[in-house]
C-alpha atoms as a PDB file:
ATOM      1  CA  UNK A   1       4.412  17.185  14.731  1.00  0.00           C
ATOM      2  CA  UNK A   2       3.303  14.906  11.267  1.00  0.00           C
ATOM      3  CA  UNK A   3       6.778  13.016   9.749  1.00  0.00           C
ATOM      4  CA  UNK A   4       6.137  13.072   6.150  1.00  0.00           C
ATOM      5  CA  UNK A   5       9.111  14.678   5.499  1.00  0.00           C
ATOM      6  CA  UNK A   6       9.596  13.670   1.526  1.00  0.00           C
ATOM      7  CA  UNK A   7      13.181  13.200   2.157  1.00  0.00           C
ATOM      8  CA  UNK A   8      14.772  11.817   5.284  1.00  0.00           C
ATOM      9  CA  UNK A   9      18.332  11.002   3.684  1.00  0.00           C
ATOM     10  CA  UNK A  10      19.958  11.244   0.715  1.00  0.00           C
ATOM     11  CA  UNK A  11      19.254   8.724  -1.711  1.00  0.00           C
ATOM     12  CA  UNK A  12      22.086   7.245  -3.676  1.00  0.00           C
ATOM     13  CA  UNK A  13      20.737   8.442  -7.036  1.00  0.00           C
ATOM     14  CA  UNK A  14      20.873  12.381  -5.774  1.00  0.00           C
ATOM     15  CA  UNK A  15      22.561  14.957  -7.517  1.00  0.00           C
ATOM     16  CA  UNK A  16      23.182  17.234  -4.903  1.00  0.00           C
ATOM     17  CA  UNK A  17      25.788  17.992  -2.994  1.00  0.00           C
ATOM     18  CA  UNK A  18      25.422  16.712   0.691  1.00  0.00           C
ATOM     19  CA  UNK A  19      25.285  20.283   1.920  1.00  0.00           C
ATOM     20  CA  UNK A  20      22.737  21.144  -0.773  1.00  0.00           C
ATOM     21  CA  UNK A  21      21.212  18.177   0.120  1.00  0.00           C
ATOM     22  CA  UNK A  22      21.114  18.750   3.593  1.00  0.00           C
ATOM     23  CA  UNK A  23      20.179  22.498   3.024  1.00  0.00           C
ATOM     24  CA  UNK A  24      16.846  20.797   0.914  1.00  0.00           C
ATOM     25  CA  UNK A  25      15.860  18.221   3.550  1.00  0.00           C
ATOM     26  CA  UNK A  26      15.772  21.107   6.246  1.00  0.00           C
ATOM     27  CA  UNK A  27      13.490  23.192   3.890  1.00  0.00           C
ATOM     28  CA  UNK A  28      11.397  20.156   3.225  1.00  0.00           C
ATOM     29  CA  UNK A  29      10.944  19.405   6.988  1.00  0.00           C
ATOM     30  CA  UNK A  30      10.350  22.994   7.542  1.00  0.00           C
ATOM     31  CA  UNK A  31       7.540  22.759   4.794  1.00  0.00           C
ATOM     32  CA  UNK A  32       6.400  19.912   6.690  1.00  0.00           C
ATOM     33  CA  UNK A  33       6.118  21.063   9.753  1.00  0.00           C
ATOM     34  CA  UNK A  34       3.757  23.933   8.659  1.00  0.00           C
ATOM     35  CA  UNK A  35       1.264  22.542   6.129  1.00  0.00           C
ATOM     36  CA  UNK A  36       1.246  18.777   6.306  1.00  0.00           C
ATOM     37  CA  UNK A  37      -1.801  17.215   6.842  1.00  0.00           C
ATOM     38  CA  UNK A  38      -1.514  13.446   5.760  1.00  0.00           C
ATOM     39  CA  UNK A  39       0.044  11.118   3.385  1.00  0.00           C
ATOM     40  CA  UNK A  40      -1.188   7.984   1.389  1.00  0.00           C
ATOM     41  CA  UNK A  41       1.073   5.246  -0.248  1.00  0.00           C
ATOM     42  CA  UNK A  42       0.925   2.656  -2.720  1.00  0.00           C
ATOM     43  CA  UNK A  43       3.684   0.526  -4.506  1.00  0.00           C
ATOM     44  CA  UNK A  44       4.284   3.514  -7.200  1.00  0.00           C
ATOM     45  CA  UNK A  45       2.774   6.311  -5.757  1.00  0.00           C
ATOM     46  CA  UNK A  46       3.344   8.792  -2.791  1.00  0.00           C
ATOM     47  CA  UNK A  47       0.600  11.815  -2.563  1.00  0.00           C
ATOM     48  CA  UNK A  48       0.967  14.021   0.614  1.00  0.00           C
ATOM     49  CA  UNK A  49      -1.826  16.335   1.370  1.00  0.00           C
ATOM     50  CA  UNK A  50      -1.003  19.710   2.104  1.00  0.00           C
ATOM     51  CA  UNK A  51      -2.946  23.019   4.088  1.00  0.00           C
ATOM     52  CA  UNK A  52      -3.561  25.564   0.749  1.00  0.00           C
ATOM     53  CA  UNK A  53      -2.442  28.546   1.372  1.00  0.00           C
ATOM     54  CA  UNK A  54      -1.346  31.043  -1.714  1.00  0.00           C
ATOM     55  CA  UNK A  55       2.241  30.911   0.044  1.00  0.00           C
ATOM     56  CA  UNK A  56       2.074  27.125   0.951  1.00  0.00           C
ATOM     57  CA  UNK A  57       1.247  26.653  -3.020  1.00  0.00           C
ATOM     58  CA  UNK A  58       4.623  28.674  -3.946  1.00  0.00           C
ATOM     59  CA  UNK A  59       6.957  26.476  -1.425  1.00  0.00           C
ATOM     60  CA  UNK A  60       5.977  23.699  -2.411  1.00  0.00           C
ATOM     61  CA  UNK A  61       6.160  24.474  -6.180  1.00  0.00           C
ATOM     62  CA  UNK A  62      10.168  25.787  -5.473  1.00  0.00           C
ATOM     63  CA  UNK A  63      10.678  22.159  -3.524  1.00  0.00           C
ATOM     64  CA  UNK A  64       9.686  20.236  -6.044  1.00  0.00           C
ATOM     65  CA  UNK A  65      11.300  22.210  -8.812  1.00  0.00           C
ATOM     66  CA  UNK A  66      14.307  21.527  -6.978  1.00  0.00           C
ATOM     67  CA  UNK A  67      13.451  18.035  -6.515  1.00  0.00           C
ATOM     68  CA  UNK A  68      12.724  17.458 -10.177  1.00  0.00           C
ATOM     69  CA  UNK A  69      16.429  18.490 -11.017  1.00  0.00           C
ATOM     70  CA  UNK A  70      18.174  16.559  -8.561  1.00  0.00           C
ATOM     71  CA  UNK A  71      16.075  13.455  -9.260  1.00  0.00           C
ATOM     72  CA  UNK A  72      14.891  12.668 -12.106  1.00  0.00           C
ATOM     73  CA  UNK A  73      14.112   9.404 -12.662  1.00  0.00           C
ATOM     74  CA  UNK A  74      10.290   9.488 -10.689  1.00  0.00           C
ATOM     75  CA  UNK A  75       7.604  12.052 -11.650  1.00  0.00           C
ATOM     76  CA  UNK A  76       7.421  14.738  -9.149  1.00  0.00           C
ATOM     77  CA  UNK A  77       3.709  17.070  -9.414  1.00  0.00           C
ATOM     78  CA  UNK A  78       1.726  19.294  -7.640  1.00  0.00           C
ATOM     79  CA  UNK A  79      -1.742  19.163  -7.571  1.00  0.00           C
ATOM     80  CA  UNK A  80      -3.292  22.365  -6.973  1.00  0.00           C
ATOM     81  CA  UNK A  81      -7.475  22.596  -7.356  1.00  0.00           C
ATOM     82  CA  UNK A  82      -7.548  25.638  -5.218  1.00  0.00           C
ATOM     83  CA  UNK A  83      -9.298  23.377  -2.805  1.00  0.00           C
ATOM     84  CA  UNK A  84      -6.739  21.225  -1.443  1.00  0.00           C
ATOM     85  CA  UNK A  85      -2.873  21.156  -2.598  1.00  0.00           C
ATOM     86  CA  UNK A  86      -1.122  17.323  -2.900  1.00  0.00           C
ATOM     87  CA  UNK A  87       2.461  16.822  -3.617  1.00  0.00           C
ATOM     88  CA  UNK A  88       2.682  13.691  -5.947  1.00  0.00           C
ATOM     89  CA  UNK A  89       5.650  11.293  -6.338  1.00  0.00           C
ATOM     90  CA  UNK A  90       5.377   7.865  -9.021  1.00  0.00           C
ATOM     91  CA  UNK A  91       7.600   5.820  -9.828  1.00  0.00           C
ATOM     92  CA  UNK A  92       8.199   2.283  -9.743  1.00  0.00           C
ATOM     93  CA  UNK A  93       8.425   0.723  -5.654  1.00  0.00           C
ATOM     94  CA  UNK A  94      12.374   0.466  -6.073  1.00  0.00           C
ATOM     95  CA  UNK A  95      12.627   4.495  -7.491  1.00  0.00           C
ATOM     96  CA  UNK A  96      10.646   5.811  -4.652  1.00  0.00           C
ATOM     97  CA  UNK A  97      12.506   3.567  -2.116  1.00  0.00           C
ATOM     98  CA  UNK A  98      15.588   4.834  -3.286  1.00  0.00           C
ATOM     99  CA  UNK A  99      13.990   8.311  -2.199  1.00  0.00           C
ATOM    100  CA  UNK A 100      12.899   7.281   1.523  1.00  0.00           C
ATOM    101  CA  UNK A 101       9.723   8.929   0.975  1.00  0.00           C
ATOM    102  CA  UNK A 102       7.834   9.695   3.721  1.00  0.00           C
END
């Protein structure tokens, strides 16, 4: 089983409540568990790769819709070239360290 679950805590800037929050961590390590295939890091960037799948594409849009609301202060994308689907996180190294990114 790949860890690159996006969220492993609660990060002090989240909006949610913690069982929201806790509710949104399960779904992301569910998510995980499934399609994950790899991550990459640098200081101000986080880009997981994902298995494409038409419903893999939709889960991962609702996650990081959700994400986007909650946390708002890094980018959140999806990169979908109907080849290969990444999940994309920037920010500065002290935003996405806030988020304990995978």
């Amino acid at each position: 089983m790949m860890r690159t679950n996006p969220l492993d805590g609660l990060p002090i800037a989240c909006a949610f409540t913690p069982g929201a929050g806790k509710d949104q961590i399960e779904r992301w390590r569910a998510f995980d568990d499934e399609y994950a295939l790899g991550v990459e890091r640098t200081e101000t960037r986080v880009v997981v790769r994902y298995a494409r799948t038409d419903e893999s594409v939709q889960r991962l849009r609702e996650l990081v819709a959700v994400e986007s609301l909650c946390c708002s202060f890094v980018d959140w994308g999806v990169e979908d070239d109907r080849k290969r689907l990444l999940f994309v996180v920037t920010g500065s190294a002290e935003q996405l360290a806030a988020l304990d990114l995978g």
